[in-house]
Protein backbone atom coordinates (compact mmCIF):
# COMPACT_ATOMS: atom_id res chain seq x y z
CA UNK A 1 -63.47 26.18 16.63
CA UNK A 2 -66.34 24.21 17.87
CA UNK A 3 -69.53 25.45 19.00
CA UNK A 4 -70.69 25.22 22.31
CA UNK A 5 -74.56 25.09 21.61
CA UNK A 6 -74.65 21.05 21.98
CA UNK A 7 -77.24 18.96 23.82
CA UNK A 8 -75.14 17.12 26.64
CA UNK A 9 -76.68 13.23 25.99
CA UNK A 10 -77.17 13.09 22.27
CA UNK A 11 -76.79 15.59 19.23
CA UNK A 12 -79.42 16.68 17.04
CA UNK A 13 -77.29 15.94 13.34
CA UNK A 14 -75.11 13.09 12.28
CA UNK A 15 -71.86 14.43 14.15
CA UNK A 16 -69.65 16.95 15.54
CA UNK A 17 -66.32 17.50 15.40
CA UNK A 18 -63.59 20.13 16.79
CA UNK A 19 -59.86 20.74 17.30
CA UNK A 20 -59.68 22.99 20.20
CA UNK A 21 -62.43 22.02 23.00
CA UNK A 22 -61.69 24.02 26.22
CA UNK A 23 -63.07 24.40 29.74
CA UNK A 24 -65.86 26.22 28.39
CA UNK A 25 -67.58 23.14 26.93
CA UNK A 26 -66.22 20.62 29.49
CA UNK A 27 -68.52 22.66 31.57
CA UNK A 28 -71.62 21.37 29.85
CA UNK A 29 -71.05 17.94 31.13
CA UNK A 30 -69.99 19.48 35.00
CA UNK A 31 -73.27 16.91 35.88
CA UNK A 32 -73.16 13.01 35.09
CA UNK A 33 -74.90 12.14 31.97
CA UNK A 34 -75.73 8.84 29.90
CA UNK A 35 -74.15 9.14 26.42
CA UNK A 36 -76.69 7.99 23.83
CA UNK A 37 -74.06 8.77 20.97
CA UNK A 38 -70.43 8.02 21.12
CA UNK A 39 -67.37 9.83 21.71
CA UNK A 40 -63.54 10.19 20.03
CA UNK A 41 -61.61 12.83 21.91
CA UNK A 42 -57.27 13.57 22.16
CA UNK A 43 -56.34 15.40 24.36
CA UNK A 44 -53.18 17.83 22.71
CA UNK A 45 -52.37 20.12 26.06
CA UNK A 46 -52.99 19.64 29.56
CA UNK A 47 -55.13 17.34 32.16
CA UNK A 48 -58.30 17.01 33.32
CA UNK A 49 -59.70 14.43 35.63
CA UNK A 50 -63.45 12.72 34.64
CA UNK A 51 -65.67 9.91 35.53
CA UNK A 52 -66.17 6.99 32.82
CA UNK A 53 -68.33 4.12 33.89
CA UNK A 54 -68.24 5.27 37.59
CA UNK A 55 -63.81 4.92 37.50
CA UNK A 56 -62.02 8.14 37.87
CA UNK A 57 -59.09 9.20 35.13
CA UNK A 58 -56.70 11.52 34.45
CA UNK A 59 -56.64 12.32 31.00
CA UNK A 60 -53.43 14.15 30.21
CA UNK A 61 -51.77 15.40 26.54
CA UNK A 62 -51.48 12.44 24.22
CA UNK A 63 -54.38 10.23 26.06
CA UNK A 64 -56.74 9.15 23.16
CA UNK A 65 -60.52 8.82 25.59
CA UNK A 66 -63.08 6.33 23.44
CA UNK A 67 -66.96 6.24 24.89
CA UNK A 68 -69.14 4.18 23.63
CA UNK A 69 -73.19 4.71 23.11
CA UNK A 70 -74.21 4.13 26.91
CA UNK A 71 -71.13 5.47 28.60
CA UNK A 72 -71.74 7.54 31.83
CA UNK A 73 -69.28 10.45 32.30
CA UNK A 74 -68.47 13.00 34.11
CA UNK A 75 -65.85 16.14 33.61
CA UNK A 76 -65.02 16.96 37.46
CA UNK A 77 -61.89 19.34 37.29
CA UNK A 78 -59.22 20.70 34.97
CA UNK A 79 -55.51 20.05 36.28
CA UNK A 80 -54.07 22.32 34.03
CA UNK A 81 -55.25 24.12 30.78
CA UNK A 82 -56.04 21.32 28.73
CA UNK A 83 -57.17 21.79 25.01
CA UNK A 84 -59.39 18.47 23.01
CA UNK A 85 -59.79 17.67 19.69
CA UNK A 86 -63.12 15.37 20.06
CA UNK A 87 -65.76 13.94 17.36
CA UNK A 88 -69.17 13.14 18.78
CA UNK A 89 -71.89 10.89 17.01
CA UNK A 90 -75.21 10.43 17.25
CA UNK A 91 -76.95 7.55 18.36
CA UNK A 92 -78.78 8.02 14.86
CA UNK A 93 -75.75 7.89 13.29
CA UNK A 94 -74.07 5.15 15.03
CA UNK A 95 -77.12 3.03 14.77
CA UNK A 96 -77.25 3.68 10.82
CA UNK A 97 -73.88 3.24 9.50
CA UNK A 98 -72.55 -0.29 9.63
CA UNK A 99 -68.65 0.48 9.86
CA UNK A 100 -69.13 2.43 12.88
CA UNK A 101 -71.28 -0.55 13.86
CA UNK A 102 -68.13 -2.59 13.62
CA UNK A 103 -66.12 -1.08 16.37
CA UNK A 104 -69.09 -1.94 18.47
CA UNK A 105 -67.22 -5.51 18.51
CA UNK A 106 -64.71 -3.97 20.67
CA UNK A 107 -66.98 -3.19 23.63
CA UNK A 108 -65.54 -5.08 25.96
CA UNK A 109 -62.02 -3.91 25.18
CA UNK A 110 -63.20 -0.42 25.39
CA UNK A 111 -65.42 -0.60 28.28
CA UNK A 112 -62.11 -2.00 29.91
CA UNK A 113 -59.87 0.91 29.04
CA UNK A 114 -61.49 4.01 27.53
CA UNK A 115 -58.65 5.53 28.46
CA UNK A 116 -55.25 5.10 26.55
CA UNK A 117 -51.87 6.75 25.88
CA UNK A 118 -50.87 7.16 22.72
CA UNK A 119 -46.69 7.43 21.17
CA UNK A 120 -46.18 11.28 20.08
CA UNK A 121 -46.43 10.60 16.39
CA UNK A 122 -49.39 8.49 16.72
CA UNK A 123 -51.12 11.50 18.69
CA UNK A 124 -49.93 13.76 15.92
CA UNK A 125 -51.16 11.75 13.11
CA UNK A 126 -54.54 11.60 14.81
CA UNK A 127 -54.70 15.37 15.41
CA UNK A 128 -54.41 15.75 11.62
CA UNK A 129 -57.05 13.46 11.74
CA UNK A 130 -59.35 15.61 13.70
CA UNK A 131 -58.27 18.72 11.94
CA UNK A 132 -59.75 17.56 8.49
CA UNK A 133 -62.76 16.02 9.67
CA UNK A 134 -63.22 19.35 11.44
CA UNK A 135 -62.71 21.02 7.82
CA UNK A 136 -64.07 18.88 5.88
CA UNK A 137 -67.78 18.91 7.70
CA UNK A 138 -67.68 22.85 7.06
CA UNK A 139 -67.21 22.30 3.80
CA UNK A 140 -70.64 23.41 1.41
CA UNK A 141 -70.39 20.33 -1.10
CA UNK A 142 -72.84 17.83 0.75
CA UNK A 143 -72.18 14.92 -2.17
CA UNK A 144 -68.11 15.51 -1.56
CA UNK A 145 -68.33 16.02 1.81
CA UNK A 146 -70.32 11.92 2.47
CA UNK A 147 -67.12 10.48 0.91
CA UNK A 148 -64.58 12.78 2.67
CA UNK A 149 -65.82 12.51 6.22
CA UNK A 150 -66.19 8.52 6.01
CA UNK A 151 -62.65 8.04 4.76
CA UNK A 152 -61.41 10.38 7.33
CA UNK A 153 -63.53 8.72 10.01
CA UNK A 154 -62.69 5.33 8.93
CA UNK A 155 -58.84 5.91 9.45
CA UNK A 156 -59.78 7.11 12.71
CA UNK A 157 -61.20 4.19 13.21
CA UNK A 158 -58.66 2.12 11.64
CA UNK A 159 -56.25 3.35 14.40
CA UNK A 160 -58.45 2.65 17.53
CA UNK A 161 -59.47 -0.68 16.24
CA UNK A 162 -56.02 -1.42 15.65
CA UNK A 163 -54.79 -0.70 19.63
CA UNK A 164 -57.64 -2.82 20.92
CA UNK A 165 -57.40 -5.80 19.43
CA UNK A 166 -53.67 -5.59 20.32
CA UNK A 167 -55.17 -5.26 24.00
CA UNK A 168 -57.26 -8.17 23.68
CA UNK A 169 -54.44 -10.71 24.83
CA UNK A 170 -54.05 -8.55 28.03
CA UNK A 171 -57.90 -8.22 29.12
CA UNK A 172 -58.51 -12.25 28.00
CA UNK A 173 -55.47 -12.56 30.90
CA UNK A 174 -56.79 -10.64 33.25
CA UNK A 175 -58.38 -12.95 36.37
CA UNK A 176 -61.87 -14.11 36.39
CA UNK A 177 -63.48 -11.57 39.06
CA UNK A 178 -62.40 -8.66 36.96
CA UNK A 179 -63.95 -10.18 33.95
CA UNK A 180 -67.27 -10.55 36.12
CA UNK A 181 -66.76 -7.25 37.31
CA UNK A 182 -66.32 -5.44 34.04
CA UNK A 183 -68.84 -7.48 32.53
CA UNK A 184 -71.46 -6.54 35.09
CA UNK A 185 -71.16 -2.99 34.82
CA UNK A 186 -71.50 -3.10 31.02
CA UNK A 187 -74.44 -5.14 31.16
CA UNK A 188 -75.88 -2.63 33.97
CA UNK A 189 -75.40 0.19 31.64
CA UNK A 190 -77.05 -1.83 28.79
CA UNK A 191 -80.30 -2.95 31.05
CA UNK A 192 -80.41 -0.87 33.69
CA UNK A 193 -83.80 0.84 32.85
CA UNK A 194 -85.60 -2.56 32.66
CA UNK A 195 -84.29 -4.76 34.52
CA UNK A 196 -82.91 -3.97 38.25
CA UNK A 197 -82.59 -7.67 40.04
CA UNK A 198 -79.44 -9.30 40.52
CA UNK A 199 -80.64 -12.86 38.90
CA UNK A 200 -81.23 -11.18 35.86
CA UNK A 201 -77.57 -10.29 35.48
CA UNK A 202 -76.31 -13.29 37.40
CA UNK A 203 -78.47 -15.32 34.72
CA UNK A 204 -76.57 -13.11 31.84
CA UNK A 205 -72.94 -14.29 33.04
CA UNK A 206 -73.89 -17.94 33.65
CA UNK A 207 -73.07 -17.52 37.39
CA UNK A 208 -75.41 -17.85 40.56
CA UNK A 209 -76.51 -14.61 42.42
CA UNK A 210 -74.72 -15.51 45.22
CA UNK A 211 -71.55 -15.85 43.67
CA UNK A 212 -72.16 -12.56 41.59
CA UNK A 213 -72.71 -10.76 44.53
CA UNK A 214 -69.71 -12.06 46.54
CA UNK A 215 -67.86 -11.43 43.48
CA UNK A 216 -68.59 -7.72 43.58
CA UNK A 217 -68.42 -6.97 47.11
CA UNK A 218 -64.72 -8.17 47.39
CA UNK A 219 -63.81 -6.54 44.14
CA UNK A 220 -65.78 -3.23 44.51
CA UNK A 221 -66.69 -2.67 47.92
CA UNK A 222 -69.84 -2.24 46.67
CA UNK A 223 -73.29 -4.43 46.75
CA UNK A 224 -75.41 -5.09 42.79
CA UNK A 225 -78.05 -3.81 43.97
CA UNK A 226 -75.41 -0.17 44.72
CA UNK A 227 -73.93 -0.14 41.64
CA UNK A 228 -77.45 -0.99 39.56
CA UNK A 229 -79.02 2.15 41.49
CA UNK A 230 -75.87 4.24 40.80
CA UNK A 231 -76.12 4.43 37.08
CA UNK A 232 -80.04 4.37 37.89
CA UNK A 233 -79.62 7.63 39.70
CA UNK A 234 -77.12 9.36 37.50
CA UNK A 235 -79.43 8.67 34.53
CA UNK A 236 -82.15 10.87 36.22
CA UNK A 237 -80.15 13.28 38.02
CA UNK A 238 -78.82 13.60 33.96
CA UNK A 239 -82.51 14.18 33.09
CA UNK A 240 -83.48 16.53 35.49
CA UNK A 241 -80.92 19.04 35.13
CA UNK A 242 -79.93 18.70 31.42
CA UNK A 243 -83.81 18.38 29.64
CA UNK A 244 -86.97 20.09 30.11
CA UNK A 245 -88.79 16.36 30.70
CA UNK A 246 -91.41 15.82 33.34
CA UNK A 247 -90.32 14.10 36.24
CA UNK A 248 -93.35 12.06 35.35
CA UNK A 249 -91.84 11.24 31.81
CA UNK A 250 -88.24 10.67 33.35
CA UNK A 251 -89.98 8.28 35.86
CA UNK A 252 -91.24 6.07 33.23
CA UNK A 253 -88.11 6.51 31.25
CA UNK A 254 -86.65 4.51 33.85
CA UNK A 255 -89.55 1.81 34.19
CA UNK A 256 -90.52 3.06 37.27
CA UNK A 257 -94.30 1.60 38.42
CA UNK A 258 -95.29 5.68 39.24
CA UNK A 259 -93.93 8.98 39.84
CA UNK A 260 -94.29 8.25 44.21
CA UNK A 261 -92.26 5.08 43.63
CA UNK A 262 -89.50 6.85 41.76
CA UNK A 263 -89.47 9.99 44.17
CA UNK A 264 -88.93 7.68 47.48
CA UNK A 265 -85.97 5.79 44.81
CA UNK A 266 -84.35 9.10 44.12
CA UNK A 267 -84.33 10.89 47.68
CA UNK A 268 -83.01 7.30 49.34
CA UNK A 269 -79.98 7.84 47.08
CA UNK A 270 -80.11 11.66 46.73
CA UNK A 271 -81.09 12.85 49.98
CA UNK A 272 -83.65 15.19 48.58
CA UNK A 273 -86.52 14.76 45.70
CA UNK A 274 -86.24 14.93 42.02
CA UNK A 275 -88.23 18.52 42.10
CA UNK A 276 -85.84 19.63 44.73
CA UNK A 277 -82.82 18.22 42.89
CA UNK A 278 -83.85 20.09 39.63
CA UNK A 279 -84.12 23.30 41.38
CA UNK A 280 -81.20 23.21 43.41
């Protein structure tokens, strides 16, 4: 079984994988956080209900849940008992190893639908899956375990690559504002600690600010400049409850001019300050 002594944004080694994730280390992740790493997780009993990218799912048994190195998320509530088999990477790791690189190709498929059902037998071949990358990362043999875990993790990957780019024919047909919507909150995610005006995105999807923002509003409900300060805010409220960091360091983590600046940023949003927030 996996241990629950895990950092909530990144991990400290390569990866970490387990076959029977419970409540007890949903818990960890109770606050929104910023994934630095990535995520493969199956659910195999159960349903819980979490926050990916600021959209609510249900995840429920046979739902295969891929996050991506920037995904926000948040576990909210369990439905019914629910039981994971998950592997987690490291942003080290994801960064060095080209064929995880690969899947990063998919983004936009992902970002679309981190969320997917999978046919019985499919869920059951991935289980085993999960079950000897589990084993196999226990193992003592460092030299057999490399070649192990990267065939095991490249047939997991295999399989997810596989269901996306059979998606791709669905999210090319899907109507223009969604793209721009879908889009925008990706590139938000990507940017969103340097760069905070609406040209600047507007300029990255070759449309005017005006017609971004219009865009939005119908689709969303929700201004840019609401959605920008969203994953702003969850970013730091990550920070300040899940790391020992100065509020001074987490300001300029976020490109924030000075601590005052960031403190007036956080309450208008919060409703109290980041020292407040931490202690509460």
């Amino acid at each position: 079984m996996i241990k629950i002594d895990f950092p909530q944004v990144d991990i400290p080694q390569d990866f970490i994988a387990g076959t029977d994730v419970t409540e007890d280390v949903l818990n960890f992740y109770r606050q929104s956080c910023r994934l630095r790493g990535g995520v493969f997780a199956l659910c195999l009993e159960g349903s819980l209900d979490v926050t990916i990218n600021l959209t609510r799912y249900t995840v429920k048994k046979n739902d295969f849940v891929c996050l991506l190195p920037g995904s926000i998320i948040q576990y909210r509530q369990q439905k019914s008992k629910a039981r994971l088999s998950f592997v987690m990477f490291s942003s080290k790791f994801v960064s060095d190893i080209n064929w995880v690189k690969e899947t990063m190709n998919l983004y936009p498929a992902v970002a679309a639908r981190p969320v997917f059902t999978m046919k019985e037998s499919v869920a059951t071949i991935m289980s085993d899956y999960f079950s000897l990358l589990e084993r196999a990362s226990a193992e003592a043999d460092e030299n057999l375990n490399s070649e192990i875990i990267k065939s095991i993790l490249t047939g997991i990957l295999n399989g997810v690559g596989l269901f996306y780019r059979g998606q791709n024919a669905d999210i090319h047909s899907e109507n223009r504002s969604e793209e721009i919507c879908k889009r925008l909150v990706q590139l938000v995610m990507e940017h969103y600690a340097s760069e905070r005006q609406i040209s600047f995105y507007a300029a990255q999807l070759s449309i005017s600010p005006q017609h971004l923002s219009s865009t939005v509003k119908k689709m969303t409900g929700k201004t840019v400049s609401e959605i920008i300060s969203e994953i702003v805010v969850m970013d730091a409220k990550a920070q300040l409850k899940s790391t020992n960091q100065t509020i001074q360091a987490i300001s300029y983590s976020l490109n924030f001019p000075n601590v005052s600046f960031f403190g007036k940023y956080f309450k208008r949003y919060v409703g109290m300050s980041p020292k407040e927030y931490r202690n509460s």
